[in-house]
Protein backbone atom coordinates (compact mmCIF):
# COMPACT_ATOMS: atom_id res chain seq x y z
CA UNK A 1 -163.45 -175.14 -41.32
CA UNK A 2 -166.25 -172.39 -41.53
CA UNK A 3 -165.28 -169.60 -42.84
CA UNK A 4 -166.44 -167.83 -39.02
CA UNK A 5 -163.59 -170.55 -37.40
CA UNK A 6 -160.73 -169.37 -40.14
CA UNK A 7 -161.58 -165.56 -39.01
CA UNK A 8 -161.31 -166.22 -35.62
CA UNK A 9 -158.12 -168.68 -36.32
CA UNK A 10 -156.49 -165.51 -38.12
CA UNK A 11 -157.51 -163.23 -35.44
CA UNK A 12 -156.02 -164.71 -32.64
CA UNK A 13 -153.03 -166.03 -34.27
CA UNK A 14 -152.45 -161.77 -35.13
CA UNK A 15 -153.07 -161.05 -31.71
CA UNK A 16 -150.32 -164.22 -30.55
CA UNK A 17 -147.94 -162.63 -33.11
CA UNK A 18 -148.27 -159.35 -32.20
CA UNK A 19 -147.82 -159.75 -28.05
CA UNK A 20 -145.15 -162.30 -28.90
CA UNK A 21 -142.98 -159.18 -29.72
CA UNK A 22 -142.51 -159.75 -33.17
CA UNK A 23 -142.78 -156.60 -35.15
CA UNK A 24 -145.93 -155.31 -36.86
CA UNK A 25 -144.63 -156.18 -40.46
CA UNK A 26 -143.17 -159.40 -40.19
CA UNK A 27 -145.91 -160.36 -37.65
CA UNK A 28 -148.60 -159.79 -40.29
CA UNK A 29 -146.56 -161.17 -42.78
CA UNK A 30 -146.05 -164.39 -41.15
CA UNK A 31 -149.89 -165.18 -40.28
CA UNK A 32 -150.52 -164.04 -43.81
CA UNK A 33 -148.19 -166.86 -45.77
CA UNK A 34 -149.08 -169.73 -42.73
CA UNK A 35 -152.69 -169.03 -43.58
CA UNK A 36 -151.62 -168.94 -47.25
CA UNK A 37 -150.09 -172.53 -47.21
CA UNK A 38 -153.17 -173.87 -45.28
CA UNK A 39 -155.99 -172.76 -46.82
CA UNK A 40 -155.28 -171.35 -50.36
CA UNK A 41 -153.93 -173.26 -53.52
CA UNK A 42 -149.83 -174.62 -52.79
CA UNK A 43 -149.38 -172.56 -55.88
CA UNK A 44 -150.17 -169.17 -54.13
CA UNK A 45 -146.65 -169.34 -51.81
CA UNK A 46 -144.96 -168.50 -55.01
CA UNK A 47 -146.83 -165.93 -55.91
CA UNK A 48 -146.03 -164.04 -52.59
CA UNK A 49 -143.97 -161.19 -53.80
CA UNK A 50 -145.61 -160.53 -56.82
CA UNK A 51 -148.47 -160.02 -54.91
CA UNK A 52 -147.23 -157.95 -52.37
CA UNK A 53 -145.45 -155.62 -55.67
CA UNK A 54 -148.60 -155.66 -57.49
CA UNK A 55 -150.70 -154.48 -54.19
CA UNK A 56 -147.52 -152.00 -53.73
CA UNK A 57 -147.85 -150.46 -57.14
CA UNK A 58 -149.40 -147.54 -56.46
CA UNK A 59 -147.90 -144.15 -57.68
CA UNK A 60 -149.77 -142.38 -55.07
CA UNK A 61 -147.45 -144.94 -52.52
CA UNK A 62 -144.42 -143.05 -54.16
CA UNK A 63 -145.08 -139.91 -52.37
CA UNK A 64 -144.40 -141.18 -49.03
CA UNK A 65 -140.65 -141.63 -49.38
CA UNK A 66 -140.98 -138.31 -50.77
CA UNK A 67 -142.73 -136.44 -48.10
CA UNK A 68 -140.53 -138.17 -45.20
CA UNK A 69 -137.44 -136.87 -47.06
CA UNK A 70 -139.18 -133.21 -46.57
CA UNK A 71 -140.00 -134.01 -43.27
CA UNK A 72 -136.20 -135.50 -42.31
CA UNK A 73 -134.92 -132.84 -44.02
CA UNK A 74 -136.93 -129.96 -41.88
CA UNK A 75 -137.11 -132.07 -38.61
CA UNK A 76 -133.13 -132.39 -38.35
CA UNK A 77 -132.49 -128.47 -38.84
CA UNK A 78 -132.85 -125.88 -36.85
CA UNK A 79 -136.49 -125.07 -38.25
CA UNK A 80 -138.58 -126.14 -35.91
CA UNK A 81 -137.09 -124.43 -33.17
CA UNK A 82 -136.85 -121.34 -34.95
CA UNK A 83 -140.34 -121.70 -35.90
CA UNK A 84 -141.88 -121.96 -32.14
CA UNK A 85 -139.25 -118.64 -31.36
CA UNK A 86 -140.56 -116.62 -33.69
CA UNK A 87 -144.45 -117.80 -32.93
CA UNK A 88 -143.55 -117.05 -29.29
CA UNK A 89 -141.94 -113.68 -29.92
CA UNK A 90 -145.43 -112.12 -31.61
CA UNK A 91 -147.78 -114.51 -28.77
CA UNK A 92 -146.07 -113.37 -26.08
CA UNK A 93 -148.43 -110.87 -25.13
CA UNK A 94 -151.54 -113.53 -25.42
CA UNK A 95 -152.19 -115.28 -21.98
CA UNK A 96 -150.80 -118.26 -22.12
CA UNK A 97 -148.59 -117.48 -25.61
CA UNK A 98 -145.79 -119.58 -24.91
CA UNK A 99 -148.31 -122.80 -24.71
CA UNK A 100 -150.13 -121.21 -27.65
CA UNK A 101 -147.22 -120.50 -29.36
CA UNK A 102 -145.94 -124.23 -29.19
CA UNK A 103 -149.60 -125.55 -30.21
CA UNK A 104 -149.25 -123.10 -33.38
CA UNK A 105 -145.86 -124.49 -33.82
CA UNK A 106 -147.12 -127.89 -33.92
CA UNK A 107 -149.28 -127.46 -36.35
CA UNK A 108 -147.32 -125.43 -38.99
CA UNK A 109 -144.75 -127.94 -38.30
CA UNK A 110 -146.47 -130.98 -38.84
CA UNK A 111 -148.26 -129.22 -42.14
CA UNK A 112 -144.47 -129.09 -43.29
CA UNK A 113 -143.39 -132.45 -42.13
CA UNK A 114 -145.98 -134.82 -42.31
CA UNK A 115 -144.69 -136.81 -39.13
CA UNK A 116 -146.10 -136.79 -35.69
CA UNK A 117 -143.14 -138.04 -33.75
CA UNK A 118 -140.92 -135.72 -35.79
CA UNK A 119 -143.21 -132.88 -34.83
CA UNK A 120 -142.99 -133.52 -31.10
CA UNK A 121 -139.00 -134.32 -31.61
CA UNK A 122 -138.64 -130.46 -33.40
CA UNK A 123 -140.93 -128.56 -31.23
CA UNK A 124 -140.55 -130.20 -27.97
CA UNK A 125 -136.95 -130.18 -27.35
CA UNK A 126 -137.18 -125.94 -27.71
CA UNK A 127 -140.37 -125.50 -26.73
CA UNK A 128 -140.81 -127.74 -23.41
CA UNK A 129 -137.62 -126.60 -21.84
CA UNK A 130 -138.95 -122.98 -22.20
CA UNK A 131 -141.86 -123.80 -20.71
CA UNK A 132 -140.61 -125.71 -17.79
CA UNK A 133 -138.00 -122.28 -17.52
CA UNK A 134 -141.03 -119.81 -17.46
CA UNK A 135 -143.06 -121.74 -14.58
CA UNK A 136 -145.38 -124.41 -16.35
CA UNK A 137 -146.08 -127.66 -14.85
CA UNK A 138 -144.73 -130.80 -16.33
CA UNK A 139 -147.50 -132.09 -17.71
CA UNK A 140 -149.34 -129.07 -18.97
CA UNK A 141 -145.68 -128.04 -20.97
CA UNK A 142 -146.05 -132.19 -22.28
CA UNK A 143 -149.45 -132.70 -23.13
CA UNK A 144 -148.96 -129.37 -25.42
CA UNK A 145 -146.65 -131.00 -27.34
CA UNK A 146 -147.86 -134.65 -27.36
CA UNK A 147 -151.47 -133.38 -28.46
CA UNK A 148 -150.01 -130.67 -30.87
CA UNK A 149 -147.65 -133.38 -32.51
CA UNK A 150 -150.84 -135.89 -33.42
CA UNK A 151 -151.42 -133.23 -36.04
CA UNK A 152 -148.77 -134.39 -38.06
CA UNK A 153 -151.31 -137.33 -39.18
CA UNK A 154 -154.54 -134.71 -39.85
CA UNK A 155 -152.64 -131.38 -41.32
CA UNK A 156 -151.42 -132.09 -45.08
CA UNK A 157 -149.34 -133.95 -46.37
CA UNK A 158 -150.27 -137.00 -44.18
CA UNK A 159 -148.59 -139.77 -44.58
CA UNK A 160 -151.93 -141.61 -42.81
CA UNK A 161 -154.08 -140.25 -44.95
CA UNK A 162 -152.44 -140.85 -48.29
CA UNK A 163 -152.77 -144.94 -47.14
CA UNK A 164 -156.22 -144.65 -46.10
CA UNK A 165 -157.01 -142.72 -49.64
CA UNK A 166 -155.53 -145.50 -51.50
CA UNK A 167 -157.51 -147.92 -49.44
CA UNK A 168 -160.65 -146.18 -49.91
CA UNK A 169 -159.82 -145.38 -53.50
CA UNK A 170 -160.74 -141.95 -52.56
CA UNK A 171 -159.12 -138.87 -54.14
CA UNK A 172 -155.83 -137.46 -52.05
CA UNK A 173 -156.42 -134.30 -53.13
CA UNK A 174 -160.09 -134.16 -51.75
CA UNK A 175 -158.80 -135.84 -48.43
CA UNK A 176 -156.06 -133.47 -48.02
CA UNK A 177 -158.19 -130.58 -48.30
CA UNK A 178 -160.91 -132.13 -45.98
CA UNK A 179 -158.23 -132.32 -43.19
CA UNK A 180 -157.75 -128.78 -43.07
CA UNK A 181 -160.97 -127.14 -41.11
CA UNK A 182 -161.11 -130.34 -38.77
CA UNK A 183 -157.24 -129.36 -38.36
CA UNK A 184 -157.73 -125.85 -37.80
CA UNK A 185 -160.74 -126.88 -35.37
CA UNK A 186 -158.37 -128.77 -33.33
CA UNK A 187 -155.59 -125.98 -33.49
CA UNK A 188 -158.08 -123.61 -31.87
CA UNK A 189 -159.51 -125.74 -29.28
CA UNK A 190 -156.14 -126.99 -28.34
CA UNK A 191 -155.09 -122.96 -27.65
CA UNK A 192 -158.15 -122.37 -26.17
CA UNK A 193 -157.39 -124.97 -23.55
CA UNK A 194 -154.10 -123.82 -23.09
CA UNK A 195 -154.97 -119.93 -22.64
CA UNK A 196 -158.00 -121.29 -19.47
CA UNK A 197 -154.79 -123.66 -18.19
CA UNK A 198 -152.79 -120.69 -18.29
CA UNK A 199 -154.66 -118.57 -16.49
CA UNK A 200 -155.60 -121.48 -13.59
CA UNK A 201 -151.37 -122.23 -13.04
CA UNK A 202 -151.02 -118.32 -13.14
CA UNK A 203 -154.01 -117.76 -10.73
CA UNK A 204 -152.77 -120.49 -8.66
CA UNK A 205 -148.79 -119.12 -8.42
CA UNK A 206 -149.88 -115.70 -7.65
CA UNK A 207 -151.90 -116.69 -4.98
CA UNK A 208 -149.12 -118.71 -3.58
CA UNK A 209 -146.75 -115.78 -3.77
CA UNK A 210 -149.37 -113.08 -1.87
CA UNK A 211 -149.82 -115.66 0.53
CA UNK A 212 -146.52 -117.36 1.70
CA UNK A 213 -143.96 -115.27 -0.61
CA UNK A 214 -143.04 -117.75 -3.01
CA UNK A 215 -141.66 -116.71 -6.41
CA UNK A 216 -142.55 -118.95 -9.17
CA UNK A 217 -141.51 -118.38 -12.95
CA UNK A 218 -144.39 -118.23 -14.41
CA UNK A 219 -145.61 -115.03 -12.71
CA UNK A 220 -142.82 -113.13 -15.47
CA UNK A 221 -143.90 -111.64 -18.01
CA UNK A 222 -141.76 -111.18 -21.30
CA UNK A 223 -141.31 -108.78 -23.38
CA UNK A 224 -139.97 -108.15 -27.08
CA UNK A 225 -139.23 -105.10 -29.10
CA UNK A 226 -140.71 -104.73 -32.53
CA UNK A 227 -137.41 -105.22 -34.07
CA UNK A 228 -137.16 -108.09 -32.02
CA UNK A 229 -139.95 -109.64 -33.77
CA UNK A 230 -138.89 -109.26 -36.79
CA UNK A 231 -135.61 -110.11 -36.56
CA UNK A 232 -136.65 -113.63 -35.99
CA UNK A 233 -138.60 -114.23 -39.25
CA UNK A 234 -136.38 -114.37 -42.27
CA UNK A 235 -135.60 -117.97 -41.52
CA UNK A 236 -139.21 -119.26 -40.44
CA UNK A 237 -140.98 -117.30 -43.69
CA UNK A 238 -138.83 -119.58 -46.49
CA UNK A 239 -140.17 -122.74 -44.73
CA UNK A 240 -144.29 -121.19 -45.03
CA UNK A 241 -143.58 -120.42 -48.18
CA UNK A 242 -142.22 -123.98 -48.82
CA UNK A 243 -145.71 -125.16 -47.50
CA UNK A 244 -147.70 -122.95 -49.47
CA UNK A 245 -146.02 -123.23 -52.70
CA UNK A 246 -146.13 -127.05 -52.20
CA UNK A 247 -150.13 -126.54 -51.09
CA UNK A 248 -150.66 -124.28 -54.54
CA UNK A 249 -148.99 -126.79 -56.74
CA UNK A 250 -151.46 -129.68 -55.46
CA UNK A 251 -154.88 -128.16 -55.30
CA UNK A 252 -154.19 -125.66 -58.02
CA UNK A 253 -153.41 -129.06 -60.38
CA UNK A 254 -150.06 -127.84 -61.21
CA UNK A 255 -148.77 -130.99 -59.84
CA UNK A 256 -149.77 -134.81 -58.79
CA UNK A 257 -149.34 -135.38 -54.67
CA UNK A 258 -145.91 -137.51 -56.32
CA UNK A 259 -144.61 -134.33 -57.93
CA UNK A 260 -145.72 -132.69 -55.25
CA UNK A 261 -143.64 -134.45 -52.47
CA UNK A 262 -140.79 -135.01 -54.64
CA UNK A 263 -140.72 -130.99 -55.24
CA UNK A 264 -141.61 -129.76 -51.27
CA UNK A 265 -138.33 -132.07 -50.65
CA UNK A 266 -136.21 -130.71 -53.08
CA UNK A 267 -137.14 -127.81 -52.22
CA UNK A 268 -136.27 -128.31 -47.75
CA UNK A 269 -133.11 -129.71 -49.15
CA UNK A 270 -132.50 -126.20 -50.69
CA UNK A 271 -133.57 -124.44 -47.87
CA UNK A 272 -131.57 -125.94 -45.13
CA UNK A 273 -128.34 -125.72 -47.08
CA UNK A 274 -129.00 -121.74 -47.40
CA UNK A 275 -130.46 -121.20 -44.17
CA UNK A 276 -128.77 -123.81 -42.20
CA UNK A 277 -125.69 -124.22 -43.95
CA UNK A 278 -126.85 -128.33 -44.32
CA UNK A 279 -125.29 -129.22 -47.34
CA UNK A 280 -122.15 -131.19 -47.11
CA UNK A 281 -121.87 -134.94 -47.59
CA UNK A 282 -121.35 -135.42 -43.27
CA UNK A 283 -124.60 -133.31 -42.99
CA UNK A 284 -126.76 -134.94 -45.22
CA UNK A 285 -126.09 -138.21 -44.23
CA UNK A 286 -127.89 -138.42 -41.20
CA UNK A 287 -131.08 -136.87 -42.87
CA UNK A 288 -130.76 -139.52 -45.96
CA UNK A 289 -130.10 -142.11 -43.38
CA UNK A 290 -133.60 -141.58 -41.19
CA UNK A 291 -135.26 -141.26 -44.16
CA UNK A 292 -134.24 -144.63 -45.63
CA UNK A 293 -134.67 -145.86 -42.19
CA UNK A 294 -137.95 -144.77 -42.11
CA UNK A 295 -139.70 -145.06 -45.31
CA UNK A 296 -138.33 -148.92 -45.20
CA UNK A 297 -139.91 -149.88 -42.43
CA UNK A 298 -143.09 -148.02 -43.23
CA UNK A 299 -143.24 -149.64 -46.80
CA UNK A 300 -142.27 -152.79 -45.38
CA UNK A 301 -145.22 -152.43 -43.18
CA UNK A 302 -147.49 -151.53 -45.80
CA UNK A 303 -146.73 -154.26 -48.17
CA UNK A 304 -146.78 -156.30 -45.35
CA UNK A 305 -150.44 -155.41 -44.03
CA UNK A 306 -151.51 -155.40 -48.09
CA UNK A 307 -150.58 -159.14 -48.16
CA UNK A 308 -152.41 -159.53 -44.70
CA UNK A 309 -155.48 -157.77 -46.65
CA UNK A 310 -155.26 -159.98 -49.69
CA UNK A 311 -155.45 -162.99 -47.85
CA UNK A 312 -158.36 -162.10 -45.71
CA UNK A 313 -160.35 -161.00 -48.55
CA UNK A 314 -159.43 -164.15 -50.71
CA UNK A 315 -160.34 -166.26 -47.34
CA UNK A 316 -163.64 -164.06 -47.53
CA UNK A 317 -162.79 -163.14 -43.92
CA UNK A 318 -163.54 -159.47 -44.52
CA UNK A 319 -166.65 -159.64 -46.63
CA UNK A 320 -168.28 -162.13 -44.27
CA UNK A 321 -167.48 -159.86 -41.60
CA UNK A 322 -169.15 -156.92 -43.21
CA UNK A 323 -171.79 -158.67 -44.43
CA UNK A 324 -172.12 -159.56 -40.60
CA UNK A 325 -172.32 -155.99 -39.44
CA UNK A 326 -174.79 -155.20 -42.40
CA UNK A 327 -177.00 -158.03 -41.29
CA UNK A 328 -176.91 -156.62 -37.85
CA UNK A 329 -179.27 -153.99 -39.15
CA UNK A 330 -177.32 -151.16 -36.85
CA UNK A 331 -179.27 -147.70 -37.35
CA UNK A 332 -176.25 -145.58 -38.97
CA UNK A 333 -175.05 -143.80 -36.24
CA UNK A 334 -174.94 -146.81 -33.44
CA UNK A 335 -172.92 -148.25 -36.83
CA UNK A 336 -170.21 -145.38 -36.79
CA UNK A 337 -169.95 -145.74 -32.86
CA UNK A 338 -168.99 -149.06 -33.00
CA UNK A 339 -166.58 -149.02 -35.67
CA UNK A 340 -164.85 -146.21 -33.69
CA UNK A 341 -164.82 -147.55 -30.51
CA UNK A 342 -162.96 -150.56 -32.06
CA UNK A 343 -160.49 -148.38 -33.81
CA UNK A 344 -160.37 -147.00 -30.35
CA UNK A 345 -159.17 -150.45 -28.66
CA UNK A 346 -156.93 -151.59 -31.86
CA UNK A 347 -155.17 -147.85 -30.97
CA UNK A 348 -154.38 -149.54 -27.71
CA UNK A 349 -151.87 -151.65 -29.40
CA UNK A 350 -151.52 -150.77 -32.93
CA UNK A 351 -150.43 -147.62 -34.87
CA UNK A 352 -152.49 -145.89 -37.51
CA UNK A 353 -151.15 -147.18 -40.99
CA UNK A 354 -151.72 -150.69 -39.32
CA UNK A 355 -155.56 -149.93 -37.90
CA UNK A 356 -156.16 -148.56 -41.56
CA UNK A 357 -154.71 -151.43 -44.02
CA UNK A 358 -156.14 -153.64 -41.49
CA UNK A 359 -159.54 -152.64 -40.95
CA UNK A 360 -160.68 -151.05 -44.46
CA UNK A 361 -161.74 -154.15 -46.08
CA UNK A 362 -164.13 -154.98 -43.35
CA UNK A 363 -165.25 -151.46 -41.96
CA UNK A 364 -165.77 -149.28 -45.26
CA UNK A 365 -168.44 -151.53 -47.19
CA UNK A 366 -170.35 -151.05 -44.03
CA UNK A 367 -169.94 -147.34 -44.30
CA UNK A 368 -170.51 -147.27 -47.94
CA UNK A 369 -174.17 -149.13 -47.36
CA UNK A 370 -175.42 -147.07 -44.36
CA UNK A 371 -174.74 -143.50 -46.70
CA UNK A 372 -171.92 -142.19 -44.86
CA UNK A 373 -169.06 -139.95 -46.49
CA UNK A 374 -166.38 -141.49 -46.92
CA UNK A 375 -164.13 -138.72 -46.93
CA UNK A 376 -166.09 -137.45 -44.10
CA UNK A 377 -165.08 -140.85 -42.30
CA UNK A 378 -161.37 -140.68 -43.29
CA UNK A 379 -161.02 -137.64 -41.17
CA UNK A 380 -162.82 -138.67 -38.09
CA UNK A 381 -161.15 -142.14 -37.85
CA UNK A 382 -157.95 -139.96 -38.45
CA UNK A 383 -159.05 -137.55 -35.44
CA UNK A 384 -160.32 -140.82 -33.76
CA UNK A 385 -156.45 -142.44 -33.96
CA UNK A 386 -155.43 -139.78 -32.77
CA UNK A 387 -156.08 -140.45 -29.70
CA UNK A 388 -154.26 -143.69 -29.85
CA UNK A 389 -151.03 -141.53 -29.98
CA UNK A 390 -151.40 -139.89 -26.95
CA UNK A 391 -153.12 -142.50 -24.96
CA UNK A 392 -151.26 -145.91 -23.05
CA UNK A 393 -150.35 -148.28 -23.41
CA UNK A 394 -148.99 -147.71 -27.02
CA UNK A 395 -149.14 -143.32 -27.01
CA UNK A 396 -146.37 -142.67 -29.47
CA UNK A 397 -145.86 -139.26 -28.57
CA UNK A 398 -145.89 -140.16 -24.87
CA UNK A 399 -142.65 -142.07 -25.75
CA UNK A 400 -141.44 -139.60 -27.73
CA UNK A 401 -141.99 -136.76 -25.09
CA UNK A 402 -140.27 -138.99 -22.52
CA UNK A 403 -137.05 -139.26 -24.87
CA UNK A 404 -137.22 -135.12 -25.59
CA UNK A 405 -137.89 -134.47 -21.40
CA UNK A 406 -137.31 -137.32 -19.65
CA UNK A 407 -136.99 -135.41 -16.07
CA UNK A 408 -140.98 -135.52 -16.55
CA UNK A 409 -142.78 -138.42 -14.73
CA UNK A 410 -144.58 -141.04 -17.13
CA UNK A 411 -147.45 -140.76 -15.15
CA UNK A 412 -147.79 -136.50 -15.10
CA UNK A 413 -147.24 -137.04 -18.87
CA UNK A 414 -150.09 -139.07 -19.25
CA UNK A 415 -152.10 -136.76 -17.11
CA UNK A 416 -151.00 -134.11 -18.96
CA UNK A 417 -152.40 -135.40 -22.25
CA UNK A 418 -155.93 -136.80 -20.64
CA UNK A 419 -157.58 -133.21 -21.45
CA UNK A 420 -156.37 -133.17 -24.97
CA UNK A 421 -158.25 -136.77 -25.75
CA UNK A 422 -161.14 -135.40 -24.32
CA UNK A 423 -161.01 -132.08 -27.13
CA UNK A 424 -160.72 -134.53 -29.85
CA UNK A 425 -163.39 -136.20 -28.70
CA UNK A 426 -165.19 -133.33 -28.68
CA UNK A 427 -163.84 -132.21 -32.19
CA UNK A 428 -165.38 -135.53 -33.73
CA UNK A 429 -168.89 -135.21 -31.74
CA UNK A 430 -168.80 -131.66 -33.52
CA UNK A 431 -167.80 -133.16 -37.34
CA UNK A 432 -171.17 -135.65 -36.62
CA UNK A 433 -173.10 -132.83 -35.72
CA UNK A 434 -171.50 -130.14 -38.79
CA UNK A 435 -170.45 -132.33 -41.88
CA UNK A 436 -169.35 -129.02 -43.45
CA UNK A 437 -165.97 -128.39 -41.09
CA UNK A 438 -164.59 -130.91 -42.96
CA UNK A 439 -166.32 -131.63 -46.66
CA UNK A 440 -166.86 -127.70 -46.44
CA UNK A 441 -163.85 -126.53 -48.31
CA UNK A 442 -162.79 -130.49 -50.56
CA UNK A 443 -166.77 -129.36 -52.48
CA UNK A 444 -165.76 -125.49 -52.58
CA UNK A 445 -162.77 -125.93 -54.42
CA UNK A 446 -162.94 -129.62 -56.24
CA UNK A 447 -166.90 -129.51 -56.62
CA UNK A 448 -169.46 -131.81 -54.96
CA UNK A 449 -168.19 -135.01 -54.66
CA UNK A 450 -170.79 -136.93 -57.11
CA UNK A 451 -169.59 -140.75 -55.73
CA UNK A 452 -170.49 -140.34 -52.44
């Protein structure tokens, strides 16, 4: 069979896998070894698990257990919620500062965490009952949250983007700090957004009231003392110092991202038990539990969609197909379009650590030939999946919203998150038109990046 009928084979049998229910790892795993016993050597079955250890044996891949411990650790306290009071207590007076407040949240959160779904789990349950109390619709209170979570993926430490450095054999470092203006981009647009939604549900209520004498919540206006404001910060300013020391210890080279992750979650372990009183055996064991929990089924899906990788390269599924896209002769920027409208559709059904170990081998040589950044790339595909988290049919943090508020229609959910997609989209037609939001501050402090 031509090497265009075994790609197309492997394809399809992913995609039979896949909607058969099976889950991501094992379905990639299984197409991998069948295509393994048919078309490579008899003696390659046996050499399964040492090739998915040898493909796993990455010390950068150490970090990740690390870095969801921090992020357990953080996400089952009080933290979170104690993070979006205090951010509330000194926004209040902004139009719109409880929304803003909760988009802020977000994002310090998911800096701390690393997690998406943990960010909308933290922040949500406090933030979108307060919200729904003070007069916000449904959906404008859940696409805050949704959209604010996805930054758990962009902010550092990202899990996502510590996969898609080893993929591109890119430095971490460099990518972490590249994430942070795009990140701070998307913080302001997403506040922004909610200060103009504000002000059209406000605008909207008081008209109702002057007209037919209808109260509605969101016509009050709170208000907190000075010592009120303060009183709320000695247990949110041990957690931003967590995230700063952890920050300084990485780009000032005190540390490698492993050292790193293993100190930030040595250090949240620390924290809780003096903050939150977290420290006995029946308290820990529900953060040590969704950590194992979690960092086996991630690494399971990573070695998983490695061996998936191998095979497709050693099937020369992945070079043909680049080699297909470079003989296309795409000018650069019709190139980048279509490589991120099909990370677009695979965010449909797949989510990101999949559409990155998946796609790399066939999208980045591509890249690499037409002069693009890679670095630059690693943060718009990152923007660009997440989309894919708030978007059906998949939409992680649509699920997760409708676990933290499930009084809230589906549908108004979805609604509610529409706008958001449409400000990333808008963030990543800005990074094509200004480079330097992004490999701006990576070449300020690390130097120009000579292998680009």
């Amino acid at each position: 069979m031509s090497v265009f009928g075994i790609g197309l084979s492997y394809g399809l049998a992913t995609l039979f896998a896949m909607f058969a229910g099976m889950p991501i790892a094992f379905a990639l795993g299984a197409v991998a070894v069948v295509f393994m016993a048919i078309y490579m050597p008899a003696a390659s079955l046996d050499t399964v698990t040492q090739n998915v250890y040898e493909e796993m044996a990455s010390i950068t891949l150490l970090s990740i257990p690390l870095f969801i411990l921090k992020g357990a650790a953080i996400g089952r306290s009080r933290a979170g919620q104690d993070l979006y009071s205090a951010l509330h207590a000194w926004l209040h007076r902004v139009p719109g500062g409880l929304g803003v407040a909760n988009v802020f949240a977000c994002a310090l959160f998911a800096a701390m965490a690393g997690s998406s779904p943990a960010t909308c789990s933290a922040i949500g349950s406090a933030g979108i009952p307060e919200m729904r109390k003070r007069g916000y619709s449904g959906g404008f209170a859940a696409g805050i949250i949704a959209a604010g979570g996805t930054l758990g993926i962009l902010l550092p430490p990202s899990i996502t983007m510590i996969l898609f450095a080893i993929a591109a054999e890119k430095s971490l470092g460099r990518l972490f700090l590249a994430g942070i203006g795009p990140g701070l981009l998307l913080v302001t647009l997403f506040g922004v957004y909610s200060v103009v939604r504000f002000r059209q549900e406000y605008a909207r209520a008081k008209a109702v009231y002057e007209k037919e004498g209808t109260w509605s919540d969101i016509l009050t206006k709170d208000d907190f003392t000075m010592a009120q404001r303060f009183s709320v910060l000695p247990r949110v300013i041990p957690f931003v110092l967590l995230l700063t020391g952890v920050m300084v210890a990485l780009y000032g080279g005190l540390a490698t991202p492993s050292e790193t992750a293993g100190l930030g979650g040595i250090l949240a372990l620390v924290l809780i038990a003096i903050i939150y009183r977290v420290w006995s055996p029946a308290d820990l064991a529900p953060i040590m539990k969704a950590t194992l929990r979690e960092s086996t089924m991630l690494m399971l899906i990573i070695g998983m969609s490695l061996l998936y990788s191998y095979v497709m390269s050693y099937l020369h599924i992945s070079q043909s197909v680049a080699e297909s896209i470079v003989a296309m002769h795409l000018p650069r920027w019709e190139l980048l379009f279509a490589i991120l409208l099909m990370v677009i559709v695979l965010g449909f059904f797949l989510p990101p650590v999949s559409i990155i170990l998946m796609t790399a081998p066939i999208i980045l040589p591509p890249l690499r030939a037409a002069n693009f950044d890679i670095i630059w790339f690693g943060v718009v595909m990152t923007i660009v999946m997440e989309m894919g988290l708030i978007h059906p049919p998949v939409g992680l943090n649509i699920f997760v919203i409708r676990n933290v508020a499930p009084d809230i229609p589906l549908r108004e959910v979805i609604w509610g998150t529409l706008p958001f997609v449409l400000l990333m989209m808008a963030a990543v037609l800005l990074l094509c038109f200004v480079p330097q939001i992004s490999t701006g501050l990576p070449d300020l402090v690390m130097g120009p990046d000579l292998s680009r």
